[in-house]
C-alpha atoms as a PDB file:
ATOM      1  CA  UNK A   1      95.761  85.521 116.038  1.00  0.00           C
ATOM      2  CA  UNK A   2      97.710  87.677 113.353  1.00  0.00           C
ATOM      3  CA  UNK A   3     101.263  87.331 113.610  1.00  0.00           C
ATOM      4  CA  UNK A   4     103.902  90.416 114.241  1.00  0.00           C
ATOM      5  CA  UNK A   5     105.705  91.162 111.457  1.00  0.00           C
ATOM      6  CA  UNK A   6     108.843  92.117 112.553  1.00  0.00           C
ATOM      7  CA  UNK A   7     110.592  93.257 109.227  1.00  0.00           C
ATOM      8  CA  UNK A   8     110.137  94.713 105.861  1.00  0.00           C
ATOM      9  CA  UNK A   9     108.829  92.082 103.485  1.00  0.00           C
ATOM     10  CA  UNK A  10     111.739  91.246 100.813  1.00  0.00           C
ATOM     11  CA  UNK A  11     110.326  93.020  98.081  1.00  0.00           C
ATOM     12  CA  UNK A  12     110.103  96.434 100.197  1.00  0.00           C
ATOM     13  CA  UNK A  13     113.930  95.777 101.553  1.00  0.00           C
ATOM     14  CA  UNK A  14     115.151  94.850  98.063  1.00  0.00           C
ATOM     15  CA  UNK A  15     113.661  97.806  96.072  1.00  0.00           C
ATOM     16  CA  UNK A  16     114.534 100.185  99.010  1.00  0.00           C
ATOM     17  CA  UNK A  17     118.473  99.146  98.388  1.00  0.00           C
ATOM     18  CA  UNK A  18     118.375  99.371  94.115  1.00  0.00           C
ATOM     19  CA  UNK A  19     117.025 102.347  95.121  1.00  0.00           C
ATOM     20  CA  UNK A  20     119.694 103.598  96.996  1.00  0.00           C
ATOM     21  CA  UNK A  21     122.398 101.977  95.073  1.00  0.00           C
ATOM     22  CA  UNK A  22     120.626 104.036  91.609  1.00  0.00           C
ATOM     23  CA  UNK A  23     120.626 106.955  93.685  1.00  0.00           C
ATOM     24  CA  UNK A  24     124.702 106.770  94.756  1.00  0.00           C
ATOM     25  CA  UNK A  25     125.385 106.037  91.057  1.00  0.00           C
ATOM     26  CA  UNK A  26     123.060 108.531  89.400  1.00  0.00           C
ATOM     27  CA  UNK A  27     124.604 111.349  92.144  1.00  0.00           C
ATOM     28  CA  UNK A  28     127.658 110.270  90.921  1.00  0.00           C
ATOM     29  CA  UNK A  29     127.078 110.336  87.464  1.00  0.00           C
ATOM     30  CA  UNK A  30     125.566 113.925  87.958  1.00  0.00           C
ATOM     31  CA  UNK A  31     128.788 115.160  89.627  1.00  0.00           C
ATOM     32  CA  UNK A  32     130.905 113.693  86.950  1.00  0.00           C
ATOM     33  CA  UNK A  33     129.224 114.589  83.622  1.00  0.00           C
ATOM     34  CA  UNK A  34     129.964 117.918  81.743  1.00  0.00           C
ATOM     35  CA  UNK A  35     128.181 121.017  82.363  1.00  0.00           C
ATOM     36  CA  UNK A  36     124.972 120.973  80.236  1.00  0.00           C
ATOM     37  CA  UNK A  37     124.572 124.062  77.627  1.00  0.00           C
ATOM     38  CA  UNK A  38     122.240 124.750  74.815  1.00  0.00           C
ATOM     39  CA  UNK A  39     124.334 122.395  72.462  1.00  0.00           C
ATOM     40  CA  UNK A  40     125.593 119.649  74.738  1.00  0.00           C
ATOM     41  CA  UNK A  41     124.275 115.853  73.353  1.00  0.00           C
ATOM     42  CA  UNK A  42     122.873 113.857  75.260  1.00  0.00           C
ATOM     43  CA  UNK A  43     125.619 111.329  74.949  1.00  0.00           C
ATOM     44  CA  UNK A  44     128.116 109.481  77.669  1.00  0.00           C
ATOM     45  CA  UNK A  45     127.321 110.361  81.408  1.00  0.00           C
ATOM     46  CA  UNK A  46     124.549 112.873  79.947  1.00  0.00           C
ATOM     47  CA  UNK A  47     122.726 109.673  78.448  1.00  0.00           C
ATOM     48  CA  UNK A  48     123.368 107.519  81.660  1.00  0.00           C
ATOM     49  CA  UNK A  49     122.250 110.337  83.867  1.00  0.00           C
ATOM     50  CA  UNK A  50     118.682 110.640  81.918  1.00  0.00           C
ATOM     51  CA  UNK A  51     118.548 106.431  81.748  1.00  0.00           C
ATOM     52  CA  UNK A  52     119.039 106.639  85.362  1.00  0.00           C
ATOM     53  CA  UNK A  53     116.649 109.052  86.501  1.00  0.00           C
ATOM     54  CA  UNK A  54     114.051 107.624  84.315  1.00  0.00           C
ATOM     55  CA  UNK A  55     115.161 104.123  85.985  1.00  0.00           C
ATOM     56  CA  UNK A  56     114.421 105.540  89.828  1.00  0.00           C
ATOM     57  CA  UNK A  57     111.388 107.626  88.760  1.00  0.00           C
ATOM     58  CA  UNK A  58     110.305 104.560  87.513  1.00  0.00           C
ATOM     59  CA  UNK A  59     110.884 102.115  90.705  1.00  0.00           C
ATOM     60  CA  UNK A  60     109.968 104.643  92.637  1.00  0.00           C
ATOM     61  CA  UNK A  61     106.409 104.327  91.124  1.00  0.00           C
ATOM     62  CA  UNK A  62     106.985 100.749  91.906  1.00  0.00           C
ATOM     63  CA  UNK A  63     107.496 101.128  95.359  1.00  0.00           C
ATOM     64  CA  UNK A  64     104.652 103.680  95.716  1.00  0.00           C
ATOM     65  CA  UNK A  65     102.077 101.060  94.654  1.00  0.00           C
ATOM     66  CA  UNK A  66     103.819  98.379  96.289  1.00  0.00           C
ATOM     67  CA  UNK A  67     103.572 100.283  99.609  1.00  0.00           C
ATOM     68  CA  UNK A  68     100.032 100.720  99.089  1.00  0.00           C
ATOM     69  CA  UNK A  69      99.467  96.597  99.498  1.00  0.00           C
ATOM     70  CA  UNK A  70     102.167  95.670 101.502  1.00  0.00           C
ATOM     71  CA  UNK A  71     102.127  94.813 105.565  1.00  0.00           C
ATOM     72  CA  UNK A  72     104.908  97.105 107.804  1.00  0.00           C
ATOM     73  CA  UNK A  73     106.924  96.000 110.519  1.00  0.00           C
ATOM     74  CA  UNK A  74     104.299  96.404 114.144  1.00  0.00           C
ATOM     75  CA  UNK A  75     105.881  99.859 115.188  1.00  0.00           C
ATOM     76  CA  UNK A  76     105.725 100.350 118.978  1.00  0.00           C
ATOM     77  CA  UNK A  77     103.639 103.417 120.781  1.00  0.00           C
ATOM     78  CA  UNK A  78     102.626 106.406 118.597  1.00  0.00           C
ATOM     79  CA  UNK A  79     104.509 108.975 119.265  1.00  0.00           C
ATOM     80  CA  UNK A  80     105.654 112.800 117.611  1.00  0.00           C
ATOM     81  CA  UNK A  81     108.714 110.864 116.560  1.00  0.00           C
ATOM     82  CA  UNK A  82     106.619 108.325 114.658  1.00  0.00           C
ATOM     83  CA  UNK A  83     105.252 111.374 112.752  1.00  0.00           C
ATOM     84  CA  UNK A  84     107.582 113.277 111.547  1.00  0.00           C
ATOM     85  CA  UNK A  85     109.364 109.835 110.250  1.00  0.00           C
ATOM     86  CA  UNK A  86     105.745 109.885 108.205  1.00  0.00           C
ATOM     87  CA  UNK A  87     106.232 113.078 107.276  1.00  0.00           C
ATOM     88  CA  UNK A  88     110.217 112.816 106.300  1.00  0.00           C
ATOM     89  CA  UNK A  89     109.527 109.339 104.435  1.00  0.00           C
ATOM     90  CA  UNK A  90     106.464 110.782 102.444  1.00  0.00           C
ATOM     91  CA  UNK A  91     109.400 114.076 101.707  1.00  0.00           C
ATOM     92  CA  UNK A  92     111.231 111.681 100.488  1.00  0.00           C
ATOM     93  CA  UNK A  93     109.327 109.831  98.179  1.00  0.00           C
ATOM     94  CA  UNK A  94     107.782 113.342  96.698  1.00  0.00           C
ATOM     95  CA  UNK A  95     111.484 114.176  96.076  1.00  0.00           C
ATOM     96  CA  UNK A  96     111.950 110.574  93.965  1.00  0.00           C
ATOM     97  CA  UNK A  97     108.920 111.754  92.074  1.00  0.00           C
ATOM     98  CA  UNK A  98     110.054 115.655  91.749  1.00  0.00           C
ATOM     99  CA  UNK A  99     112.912 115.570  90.983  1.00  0.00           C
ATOM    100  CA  UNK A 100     113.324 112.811  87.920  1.00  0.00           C
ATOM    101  CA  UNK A 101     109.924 114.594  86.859  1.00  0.00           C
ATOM    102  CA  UNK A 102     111.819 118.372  86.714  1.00  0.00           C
ATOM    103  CA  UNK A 103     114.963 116.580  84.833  1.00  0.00           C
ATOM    104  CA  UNK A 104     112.764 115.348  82.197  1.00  0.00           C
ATOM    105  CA  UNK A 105     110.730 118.426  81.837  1.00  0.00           C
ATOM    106  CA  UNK A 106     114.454 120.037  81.263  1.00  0.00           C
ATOM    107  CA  UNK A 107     115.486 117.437  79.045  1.00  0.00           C
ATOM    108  CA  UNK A 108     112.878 117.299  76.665  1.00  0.00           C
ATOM    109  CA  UNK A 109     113.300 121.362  76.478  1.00  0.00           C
ATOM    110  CA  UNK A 110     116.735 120.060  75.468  1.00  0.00           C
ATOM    111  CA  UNK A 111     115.416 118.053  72.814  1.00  0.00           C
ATOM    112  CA  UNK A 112     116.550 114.899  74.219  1.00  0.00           C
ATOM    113  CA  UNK A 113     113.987 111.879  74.281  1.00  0.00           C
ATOM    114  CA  UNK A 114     113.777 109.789  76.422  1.00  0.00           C
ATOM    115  CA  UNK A 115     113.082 105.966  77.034  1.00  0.00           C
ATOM    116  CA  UNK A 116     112.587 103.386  79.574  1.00  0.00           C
ATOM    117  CA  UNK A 117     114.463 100.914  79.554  1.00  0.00           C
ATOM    118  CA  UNK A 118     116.025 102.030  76.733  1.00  0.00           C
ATOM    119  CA  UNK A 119     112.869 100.673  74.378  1.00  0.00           C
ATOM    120  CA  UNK A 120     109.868 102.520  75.554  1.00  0.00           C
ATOM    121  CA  UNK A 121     109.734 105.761  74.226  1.00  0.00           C
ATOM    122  CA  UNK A 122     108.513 108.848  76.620  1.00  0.00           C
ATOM    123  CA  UNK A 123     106.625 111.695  75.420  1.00  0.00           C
ATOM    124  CA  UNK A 124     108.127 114.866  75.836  1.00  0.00           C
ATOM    125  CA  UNK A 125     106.740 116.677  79.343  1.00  0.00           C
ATOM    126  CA  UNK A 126     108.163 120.514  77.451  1.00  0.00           C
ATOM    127  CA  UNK A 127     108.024 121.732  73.711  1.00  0.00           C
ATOM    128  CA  UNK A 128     112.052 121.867  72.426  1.00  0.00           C
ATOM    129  CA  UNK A 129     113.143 125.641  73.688  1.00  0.00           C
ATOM    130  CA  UNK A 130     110.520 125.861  75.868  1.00  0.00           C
ATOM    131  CA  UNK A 131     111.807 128.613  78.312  1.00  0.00           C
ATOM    132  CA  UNK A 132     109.913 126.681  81.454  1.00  0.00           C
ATOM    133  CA  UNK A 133     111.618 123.699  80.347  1.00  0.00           C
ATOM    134  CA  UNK A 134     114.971 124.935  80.569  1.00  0.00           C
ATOM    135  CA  UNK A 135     114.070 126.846  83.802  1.00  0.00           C
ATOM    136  CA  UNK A 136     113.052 123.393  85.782  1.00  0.00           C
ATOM    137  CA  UNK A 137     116.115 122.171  84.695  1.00  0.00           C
ATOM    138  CA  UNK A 138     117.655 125.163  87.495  1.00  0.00           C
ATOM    139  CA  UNK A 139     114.857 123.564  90.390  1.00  0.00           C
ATOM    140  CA  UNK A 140     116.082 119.909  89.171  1.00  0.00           C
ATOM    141  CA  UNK A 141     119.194 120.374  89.973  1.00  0.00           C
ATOM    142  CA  UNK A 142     118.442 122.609  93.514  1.00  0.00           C
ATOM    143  CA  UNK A 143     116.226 120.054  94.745  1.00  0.00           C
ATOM    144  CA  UNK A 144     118.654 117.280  93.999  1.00  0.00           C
ATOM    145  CA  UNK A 145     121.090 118.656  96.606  1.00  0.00           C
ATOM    146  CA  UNK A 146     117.784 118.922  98.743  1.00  0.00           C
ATOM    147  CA  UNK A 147     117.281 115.150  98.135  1.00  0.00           C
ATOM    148  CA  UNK A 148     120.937 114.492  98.925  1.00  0.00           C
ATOM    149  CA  UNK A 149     120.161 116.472 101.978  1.00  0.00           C
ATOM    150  CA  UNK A 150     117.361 114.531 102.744  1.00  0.00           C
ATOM    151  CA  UNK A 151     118.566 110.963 102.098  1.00  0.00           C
ATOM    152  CA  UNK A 152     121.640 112.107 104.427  1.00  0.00           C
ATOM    153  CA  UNK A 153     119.386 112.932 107.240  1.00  0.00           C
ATOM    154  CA  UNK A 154     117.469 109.427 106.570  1.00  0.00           C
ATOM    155  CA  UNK A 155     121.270 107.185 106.904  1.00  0.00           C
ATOM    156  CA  UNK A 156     121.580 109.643 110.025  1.00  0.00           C
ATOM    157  CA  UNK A 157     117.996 108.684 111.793  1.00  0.00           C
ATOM    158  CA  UNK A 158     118.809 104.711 110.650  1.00  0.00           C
ATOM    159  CA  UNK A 159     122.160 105.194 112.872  1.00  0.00           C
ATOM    160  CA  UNK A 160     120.546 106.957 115.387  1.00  0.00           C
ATOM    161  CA  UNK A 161     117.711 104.210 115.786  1.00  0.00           C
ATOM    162  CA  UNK A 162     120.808 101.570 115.303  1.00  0.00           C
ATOM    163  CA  UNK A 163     123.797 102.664 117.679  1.00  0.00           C
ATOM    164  CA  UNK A 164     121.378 105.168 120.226  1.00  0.00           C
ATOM    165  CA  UNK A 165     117.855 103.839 120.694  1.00  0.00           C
ATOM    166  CA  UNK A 166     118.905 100.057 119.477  1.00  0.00           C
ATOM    167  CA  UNK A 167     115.707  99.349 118.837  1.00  0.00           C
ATOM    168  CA  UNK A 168     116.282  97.422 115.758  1.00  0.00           C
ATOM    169  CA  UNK A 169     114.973  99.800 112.951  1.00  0.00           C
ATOM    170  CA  UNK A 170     117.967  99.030 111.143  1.00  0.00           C
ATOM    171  CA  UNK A 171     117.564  95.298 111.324  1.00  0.00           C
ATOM    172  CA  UNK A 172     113.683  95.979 109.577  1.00  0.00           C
ATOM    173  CA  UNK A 173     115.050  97.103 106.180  1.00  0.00           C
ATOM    174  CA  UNK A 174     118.639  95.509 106.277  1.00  0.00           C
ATOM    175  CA  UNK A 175     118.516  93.043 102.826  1.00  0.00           C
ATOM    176  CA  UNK A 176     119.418  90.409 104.851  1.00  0.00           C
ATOM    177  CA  UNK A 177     120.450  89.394 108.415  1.00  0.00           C
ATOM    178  CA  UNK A 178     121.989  86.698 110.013  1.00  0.00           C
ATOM    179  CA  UNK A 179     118.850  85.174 112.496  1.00  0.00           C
ATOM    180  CA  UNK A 180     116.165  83.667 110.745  1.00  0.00           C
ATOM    181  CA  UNK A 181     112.774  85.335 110.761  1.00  0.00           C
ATOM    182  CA  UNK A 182     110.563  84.497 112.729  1.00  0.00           C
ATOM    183  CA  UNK A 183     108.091  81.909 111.974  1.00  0.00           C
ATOM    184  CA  UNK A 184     104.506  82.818 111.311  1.00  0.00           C
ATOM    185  CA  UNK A 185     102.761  79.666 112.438  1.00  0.00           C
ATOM    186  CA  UNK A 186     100.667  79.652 115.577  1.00  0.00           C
END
């Protein structure tokens, strides 16, 4: 017999938490830095904000493929609940992709290049100027408020599943937790 998994694996909880922790700092990064215009460098919190989107565009491609092979917690009956938590957490995920995608179109209409990591260069998604370019750069920044909407709704339905329902949804993705797991023996 196959045993239950009752949480995340570590790899799932651990990449879902840099995640968030990239996201808190690259929000507040993008709140702090200087209004971009046609001549501002991409220097200071305008360089950290494009090495941090490239950073979560890039583990969010990790994740993707990771989710892909990985085994999830046994979820209990199927209900319309369990599907629009599908449909929020595949939202989600299109908004990690969209939204680092639109910033980079808009940067390299800016001229900036980027790399990840800081070695790997990244070819530019816009010709310099590009008019499209700088246009995304308008739908970057409305659909990052969309994914701050979004990731508050998320912490709200963790809570909810936490302090209402207590049915330990929480507990699945927490990093780490004070009981042991259980065992997977027989």
């Amino acid at each position: 017999m196959k045993p239950t998994i009752t949480r995340y694996d570590a790899a799932s909880r651990y990449l879902h938490w840099l995640t968030a922790a990239l996201l808190a700092a690259q929000f507040v990064v993008a709140l702090t830095m200087p209004d971009i215009t046609r001549n501002t460098p991409a220097i200071g919190l305008v360089a950290w904000h494009l090495s941090l989107g490239v950073t979560i565009l890039g583990l969010t491609a990790i994740r993707l493929v990771w989710a892909r092979y990985r085994s999830t917690p046994a979820k209990g009956m199927k209900s319309i609940f369990h599907t629009f938590a599908a449909i929020a957490h595949k939202g989600l995920y299109a908004l990690l992709v969209l939204v680092p995608v639109l910033g980079w179109i808009n940067a390299s209409a800016r001229g900036y290049g980027l790399k990840l990591l800081g070695l790997v260069p990244l070819p530019a998604l816009s010709t310099q100027g590009s008019s499209f370019g700088h246009a995304m750069g308008d739908v970057h920044s409305l659909l990052a408020y969309v994914l701050l909407g979004a990731i508050g709704l998320h912490i709200c339905a963790a809570l909810y599943h936490h302090w209402v329902l207590r049915d330990g949804t929480l507990h699945k993705m927490l990093p780490v937790q004070n009981q042991p797991e259980p065992s997977t023996s027989r």
